[in-house]
Protein backbone atom coordinates (compact mmCIF):
# COMPACT_ATOMS: atom_id res chain seq x y z
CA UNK A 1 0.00 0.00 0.00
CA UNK A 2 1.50 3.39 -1.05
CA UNK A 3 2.16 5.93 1.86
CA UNK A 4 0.32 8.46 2.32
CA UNK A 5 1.84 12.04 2.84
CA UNK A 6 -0.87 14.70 4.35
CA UNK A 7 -0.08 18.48 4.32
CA UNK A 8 0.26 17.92 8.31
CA UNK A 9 2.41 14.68 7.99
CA UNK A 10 5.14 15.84 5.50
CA UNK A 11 4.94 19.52 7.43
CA UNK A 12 6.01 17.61 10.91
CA UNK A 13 8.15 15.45 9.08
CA UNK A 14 10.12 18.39 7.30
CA UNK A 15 10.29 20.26 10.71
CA UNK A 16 12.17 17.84 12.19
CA UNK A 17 14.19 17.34 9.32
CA UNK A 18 15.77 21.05 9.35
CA UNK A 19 15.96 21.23 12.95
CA UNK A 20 18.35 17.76 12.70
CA UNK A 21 19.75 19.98 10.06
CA UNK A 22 20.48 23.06 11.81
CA UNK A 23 18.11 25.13 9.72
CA UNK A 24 17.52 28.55 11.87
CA UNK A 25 13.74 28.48 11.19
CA UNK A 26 12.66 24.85 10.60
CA UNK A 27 8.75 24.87 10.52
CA UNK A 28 8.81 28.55 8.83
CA UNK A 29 10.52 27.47 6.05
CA UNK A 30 8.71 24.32 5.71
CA UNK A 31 5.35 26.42 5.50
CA UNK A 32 6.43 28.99 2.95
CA UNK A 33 7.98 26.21 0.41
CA UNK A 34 4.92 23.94 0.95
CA UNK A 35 2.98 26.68 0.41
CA UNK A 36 5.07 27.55 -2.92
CA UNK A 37 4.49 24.12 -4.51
CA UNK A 38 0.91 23.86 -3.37
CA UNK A 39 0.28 27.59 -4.90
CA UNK A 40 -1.99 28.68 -1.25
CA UNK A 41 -1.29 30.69 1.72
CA UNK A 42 0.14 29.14 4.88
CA UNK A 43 -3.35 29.00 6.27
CA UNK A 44 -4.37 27.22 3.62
CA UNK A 45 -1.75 24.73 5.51
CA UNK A 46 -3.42 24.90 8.75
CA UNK A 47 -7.03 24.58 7.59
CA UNK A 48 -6.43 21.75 5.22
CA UNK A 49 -3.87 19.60 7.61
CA UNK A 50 -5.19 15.97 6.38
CA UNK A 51 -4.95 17.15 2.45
CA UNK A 52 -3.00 14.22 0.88
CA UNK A 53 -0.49 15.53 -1.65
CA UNK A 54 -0.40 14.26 -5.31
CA UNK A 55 2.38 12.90 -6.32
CA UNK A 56 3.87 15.83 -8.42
CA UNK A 57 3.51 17.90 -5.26
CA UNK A 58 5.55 15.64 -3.45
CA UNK A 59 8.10 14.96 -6.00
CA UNK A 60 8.56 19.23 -6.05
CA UNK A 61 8.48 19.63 -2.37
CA UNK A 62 11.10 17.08 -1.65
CA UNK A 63 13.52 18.96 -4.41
CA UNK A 64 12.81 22.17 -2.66
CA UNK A 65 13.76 20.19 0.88
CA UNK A 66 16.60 18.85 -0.15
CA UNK A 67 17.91 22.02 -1.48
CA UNK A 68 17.41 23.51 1.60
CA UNK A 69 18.74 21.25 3.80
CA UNK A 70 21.70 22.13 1.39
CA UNK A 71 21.43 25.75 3.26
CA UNK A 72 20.42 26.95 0.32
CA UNK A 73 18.19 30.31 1.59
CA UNK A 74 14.65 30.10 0.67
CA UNK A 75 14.60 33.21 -1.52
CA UNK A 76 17.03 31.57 -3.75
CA UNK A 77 14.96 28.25 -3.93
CA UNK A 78 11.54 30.38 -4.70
CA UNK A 79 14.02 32.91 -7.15
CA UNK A 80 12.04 35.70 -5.19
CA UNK A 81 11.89 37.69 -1.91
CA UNK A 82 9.37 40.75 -0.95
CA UNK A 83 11.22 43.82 -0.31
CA UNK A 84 9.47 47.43 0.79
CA UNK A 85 5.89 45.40 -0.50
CA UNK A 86 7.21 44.62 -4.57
CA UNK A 87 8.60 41.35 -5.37
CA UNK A 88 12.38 40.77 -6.12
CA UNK A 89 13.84 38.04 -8.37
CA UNK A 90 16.97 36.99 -6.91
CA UNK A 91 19.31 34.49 -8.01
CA UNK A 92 22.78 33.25 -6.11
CA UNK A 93 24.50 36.17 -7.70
CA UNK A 94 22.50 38.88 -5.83
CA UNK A 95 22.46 39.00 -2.04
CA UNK A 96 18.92 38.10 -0.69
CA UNK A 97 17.07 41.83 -0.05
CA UNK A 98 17.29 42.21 4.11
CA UNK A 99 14.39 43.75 5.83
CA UNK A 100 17.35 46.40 7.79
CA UNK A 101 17.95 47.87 4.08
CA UNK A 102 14.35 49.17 4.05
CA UNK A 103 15.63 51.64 6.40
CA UNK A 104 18.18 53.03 3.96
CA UNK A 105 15.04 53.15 1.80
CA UNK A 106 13.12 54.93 3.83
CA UNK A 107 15.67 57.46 4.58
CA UNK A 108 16.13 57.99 0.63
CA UNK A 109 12.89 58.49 -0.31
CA UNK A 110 12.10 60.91 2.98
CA UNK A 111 15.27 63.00 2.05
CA UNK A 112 14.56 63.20 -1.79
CA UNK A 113 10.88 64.48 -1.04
CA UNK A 114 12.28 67.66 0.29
CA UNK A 115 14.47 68.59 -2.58
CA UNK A 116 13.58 71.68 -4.16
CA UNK A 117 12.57 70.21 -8.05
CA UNK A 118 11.65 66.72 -7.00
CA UNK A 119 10.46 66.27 -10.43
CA UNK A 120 14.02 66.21 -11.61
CA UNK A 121 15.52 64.27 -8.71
CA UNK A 122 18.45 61.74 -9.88
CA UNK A 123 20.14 59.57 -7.81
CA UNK A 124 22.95 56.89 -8.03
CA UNK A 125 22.80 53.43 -6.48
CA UNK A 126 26.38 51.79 -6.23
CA UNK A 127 26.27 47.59 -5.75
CA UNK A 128 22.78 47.64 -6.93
CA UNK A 129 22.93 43.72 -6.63
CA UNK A 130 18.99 42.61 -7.30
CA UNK A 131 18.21 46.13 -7.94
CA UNK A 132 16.07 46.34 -4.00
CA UNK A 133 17.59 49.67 -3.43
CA UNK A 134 16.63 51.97 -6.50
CA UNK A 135 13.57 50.21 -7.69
CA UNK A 136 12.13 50.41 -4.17
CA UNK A 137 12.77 54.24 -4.63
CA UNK A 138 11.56 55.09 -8.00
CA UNK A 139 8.68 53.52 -7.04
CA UNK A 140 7.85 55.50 -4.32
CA UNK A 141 9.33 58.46 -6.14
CA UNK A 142 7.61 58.19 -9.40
CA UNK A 143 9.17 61.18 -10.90
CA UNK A 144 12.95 60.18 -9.88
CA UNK A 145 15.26 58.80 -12.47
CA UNK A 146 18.53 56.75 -11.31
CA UNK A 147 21.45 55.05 -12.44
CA UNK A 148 22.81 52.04 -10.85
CA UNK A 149 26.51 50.09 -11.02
CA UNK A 150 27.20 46.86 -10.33
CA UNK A 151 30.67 44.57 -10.88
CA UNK A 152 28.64 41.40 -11.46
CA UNK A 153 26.88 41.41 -14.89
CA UNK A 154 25.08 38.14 -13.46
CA UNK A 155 23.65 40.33 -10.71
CA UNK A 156 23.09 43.69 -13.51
CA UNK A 157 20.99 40.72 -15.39
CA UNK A 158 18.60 40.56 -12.49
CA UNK A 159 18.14 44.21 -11.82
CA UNK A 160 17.33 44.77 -15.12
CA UNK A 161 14.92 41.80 -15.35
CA UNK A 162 13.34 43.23 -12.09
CA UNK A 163 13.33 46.95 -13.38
CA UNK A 164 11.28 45.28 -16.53
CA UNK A 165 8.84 43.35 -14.33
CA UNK A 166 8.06 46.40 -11.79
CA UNK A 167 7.77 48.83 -14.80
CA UNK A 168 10.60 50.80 -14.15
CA UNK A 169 13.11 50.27 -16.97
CA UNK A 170 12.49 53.47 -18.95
CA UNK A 171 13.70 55.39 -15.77
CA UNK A 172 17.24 53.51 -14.65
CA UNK A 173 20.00 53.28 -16.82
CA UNK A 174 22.59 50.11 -15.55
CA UNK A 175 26.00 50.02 -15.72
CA UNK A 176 28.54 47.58 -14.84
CA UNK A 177 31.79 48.45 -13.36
CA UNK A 178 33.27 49.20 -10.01
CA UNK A 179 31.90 51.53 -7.81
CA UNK A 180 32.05 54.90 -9.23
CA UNK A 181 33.49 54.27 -12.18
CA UNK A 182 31.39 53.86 -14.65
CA UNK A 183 29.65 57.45 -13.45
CA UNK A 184 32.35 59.85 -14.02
CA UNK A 185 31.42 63.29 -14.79
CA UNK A 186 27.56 62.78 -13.91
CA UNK A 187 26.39 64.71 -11.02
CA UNK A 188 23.42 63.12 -8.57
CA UNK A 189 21.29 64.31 -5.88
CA UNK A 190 21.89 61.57 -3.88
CA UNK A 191 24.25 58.60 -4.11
CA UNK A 192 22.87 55.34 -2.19
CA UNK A 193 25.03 52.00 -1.70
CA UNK A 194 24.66 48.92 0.74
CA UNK A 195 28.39 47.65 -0.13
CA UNK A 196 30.03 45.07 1.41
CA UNK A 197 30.89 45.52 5.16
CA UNK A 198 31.62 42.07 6.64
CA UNK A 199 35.25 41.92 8.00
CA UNK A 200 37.42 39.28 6.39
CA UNK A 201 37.95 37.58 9.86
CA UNK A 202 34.06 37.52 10.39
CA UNK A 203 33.47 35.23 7.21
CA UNK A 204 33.58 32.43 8.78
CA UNK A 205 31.25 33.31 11.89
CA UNK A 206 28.08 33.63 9.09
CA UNK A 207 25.41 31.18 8.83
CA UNK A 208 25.72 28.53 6.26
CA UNK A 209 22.95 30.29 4.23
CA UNK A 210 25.12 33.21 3.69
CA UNK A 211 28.57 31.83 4.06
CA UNK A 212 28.33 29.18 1.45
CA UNK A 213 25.63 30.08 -0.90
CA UNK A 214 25.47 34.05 -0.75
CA UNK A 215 28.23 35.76 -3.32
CA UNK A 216 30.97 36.37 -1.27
CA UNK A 217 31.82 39.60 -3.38
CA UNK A 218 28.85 41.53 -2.05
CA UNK A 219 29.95 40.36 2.06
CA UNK A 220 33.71 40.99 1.96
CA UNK A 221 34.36 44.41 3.36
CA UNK A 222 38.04 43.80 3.61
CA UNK A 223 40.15 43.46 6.51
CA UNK A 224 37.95 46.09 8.90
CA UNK A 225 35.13 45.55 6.74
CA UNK A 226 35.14 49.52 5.95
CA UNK A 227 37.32 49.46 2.51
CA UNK A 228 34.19 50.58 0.17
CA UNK A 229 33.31 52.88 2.83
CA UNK A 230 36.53 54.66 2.26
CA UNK A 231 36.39 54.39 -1.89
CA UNK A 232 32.67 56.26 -1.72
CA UNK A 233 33.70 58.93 1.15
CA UNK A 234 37.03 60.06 -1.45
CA UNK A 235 34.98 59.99 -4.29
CA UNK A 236 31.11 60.59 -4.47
CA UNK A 237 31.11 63.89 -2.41
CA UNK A 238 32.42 65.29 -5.70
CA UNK A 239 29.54 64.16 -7.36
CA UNK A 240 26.82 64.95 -5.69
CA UNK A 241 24.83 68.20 -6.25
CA UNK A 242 24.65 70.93 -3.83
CA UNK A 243 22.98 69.85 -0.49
CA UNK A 244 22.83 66.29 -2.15
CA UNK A 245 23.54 63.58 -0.10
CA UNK A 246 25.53 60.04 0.62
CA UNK A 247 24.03 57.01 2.33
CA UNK A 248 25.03 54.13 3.05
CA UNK A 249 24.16 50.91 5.36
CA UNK A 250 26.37 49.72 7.87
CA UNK A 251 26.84 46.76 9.86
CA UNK A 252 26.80 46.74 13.62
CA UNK A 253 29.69 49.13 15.48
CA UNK A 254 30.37 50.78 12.26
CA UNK A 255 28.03 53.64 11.90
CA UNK A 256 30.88 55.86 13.91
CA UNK A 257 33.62 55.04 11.82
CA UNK A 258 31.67 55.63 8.48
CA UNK A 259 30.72 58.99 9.65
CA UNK A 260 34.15 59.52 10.45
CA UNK A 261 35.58 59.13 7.35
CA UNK A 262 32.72 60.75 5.56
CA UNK A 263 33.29 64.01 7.85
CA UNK A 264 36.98 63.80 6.51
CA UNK A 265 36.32 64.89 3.52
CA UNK A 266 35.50 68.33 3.35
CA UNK A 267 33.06 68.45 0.71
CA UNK A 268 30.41 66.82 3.53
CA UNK A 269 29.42 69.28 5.71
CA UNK A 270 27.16 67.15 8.06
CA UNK A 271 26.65 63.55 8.78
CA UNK A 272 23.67 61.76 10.56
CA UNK A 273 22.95 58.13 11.55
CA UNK A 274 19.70 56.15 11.60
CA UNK A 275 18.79 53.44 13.46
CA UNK A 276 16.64 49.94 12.69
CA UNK A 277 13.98 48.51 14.44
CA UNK A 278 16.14 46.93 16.68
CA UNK A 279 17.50 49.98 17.89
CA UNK A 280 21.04 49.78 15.64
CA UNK A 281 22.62 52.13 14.11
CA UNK A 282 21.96 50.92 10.39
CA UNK A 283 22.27 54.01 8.02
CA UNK A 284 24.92 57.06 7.87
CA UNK A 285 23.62 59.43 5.91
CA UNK A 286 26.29 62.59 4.47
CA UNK A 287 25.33 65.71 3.14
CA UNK A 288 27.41 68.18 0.77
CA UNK A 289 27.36 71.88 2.17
């Protein structure tokens, strides 16, 4: 007699699975890819616990196990992850969009409202990775126009892709290069980045999610973690607009030394830090003038 898997069966099951293989959120994850293959809500789950699954369903949940039991994050087994409320592709050559970058968000959209045309703002976005950062702007600033750099023309693949899907395209140009580069002699009214910022000696302390399956470009900060802070604090001052401004995420402990080297450069005339929900400081924000 064939066995019988039930939406409340293979859920237990898979629980205990991750947990044996140190996944950080065992049922959670086994909810949202259940809930992929099945095409419902999670409460579609809860309500419908002695639901046998068809074959097919099975054979594409146990893929999607396996892969995560692999450490593979779920955004990259779903090729999607919300971000600000729009919906992301993401592939293994763009980090997976972190709810603490909606704060650098936030801050860019509040400061842009107060320019003094904000039907001409342009701004810059440096590492754009899945595109998160600008797209999430421009939408909420639907009279902005951007550019955006990345090194990775896997990752400038995806951007564009997602700049196409959210109807956005005809307002961000891409570029690939490093950093600045590719921007010489254009002028912004703000320049936004979330570059890398893990130290090289904290690698190894990530979770196997990140550490083996997230590109390792967009993590390594260098030795102190700040060495793209200190590329962006020589160089975009000089290209921002009068009373534009730089921001930037952090990791923890570094929003004092980013301001620090920001404020050594003359060009910046004030710096201010923001903090995220759990109270860190998560954004340094530098204005020109």
């Amino acid at each position: 007699m064939q066995e019988v898997w039930t939406i409340g069966r293979i859920l237990k099951w898979t629980e205990s699975f991750f947990q044996e293989k140190g996944i950080e959120s065992p049922r959670l994850d086994a909810e949202v890819l259940l809930s992929a293959v099945l095409k419902k809500d999670r409460i579609h789950l809860y309500v419908h616990f002695d639901q046998p699954l068809i074959p097919e369903e099975l054979a594409a949940f146990r893929a999607m196990v396996k892969a995560r039991a692999a450490h593979t994050p779920v955004a990259y087994i779903l090729g999607e992850k919300e971000f600000m409320g729009l919906t992301f592709r993401v592939t293994e050559a763009t980090l997976v969009p972190r709810p603490d970058t909606e704060i650098l968000v936030q801050a860019a959209v509040d400061e842009l409202r107060k320019a003094e045309d904000p039907t001409g703002v342009r701004f810059a976005d440096i590492g754009t990775g899945s595109g998160a950062i600008c797209l999430s702007v421009l939408h909420f600033l639907p009279e902005a126009t951007a550019d955006t750099v990345d090194i990775s023309e896997a990752a400038r693949a995806v951007a564009e892709e997602n700049a196409e899907s959210l109807g956005l395209a005809d307002r961000c140009t891409f570029h690939t290069g490093d950093l600045l580069e590719p921007l010489a002699g254009k002028t912004y009214d703000a320049i936004l980045s979330n570059p890398p910022y893990i130290p090289e000696k904290d690698i190894e302390t990530l979770s196997p999610d990140v550490r083996l399956k997230e590109p390792h470009t967009a993590l390594a900060g260098g030795e102190d973690g700040l060495d793209f802070y200190r590329r962006l604090a020589k160089d975009a001052p000089g290209m921002l607009k009068e009373k534009g401004f730089l921001a930037v995420e952090v990791g923890i402990h570094q929003a004092a030394d980013v301001a620090a080297l920001f404020q050594e450069n003359s060009l910046i005339g004030r710096t201010e830090t923001k903090k995220d929900l759990a109270g860190i400081e998560r954004v340094v924000i530098g204005w020109k003038g």
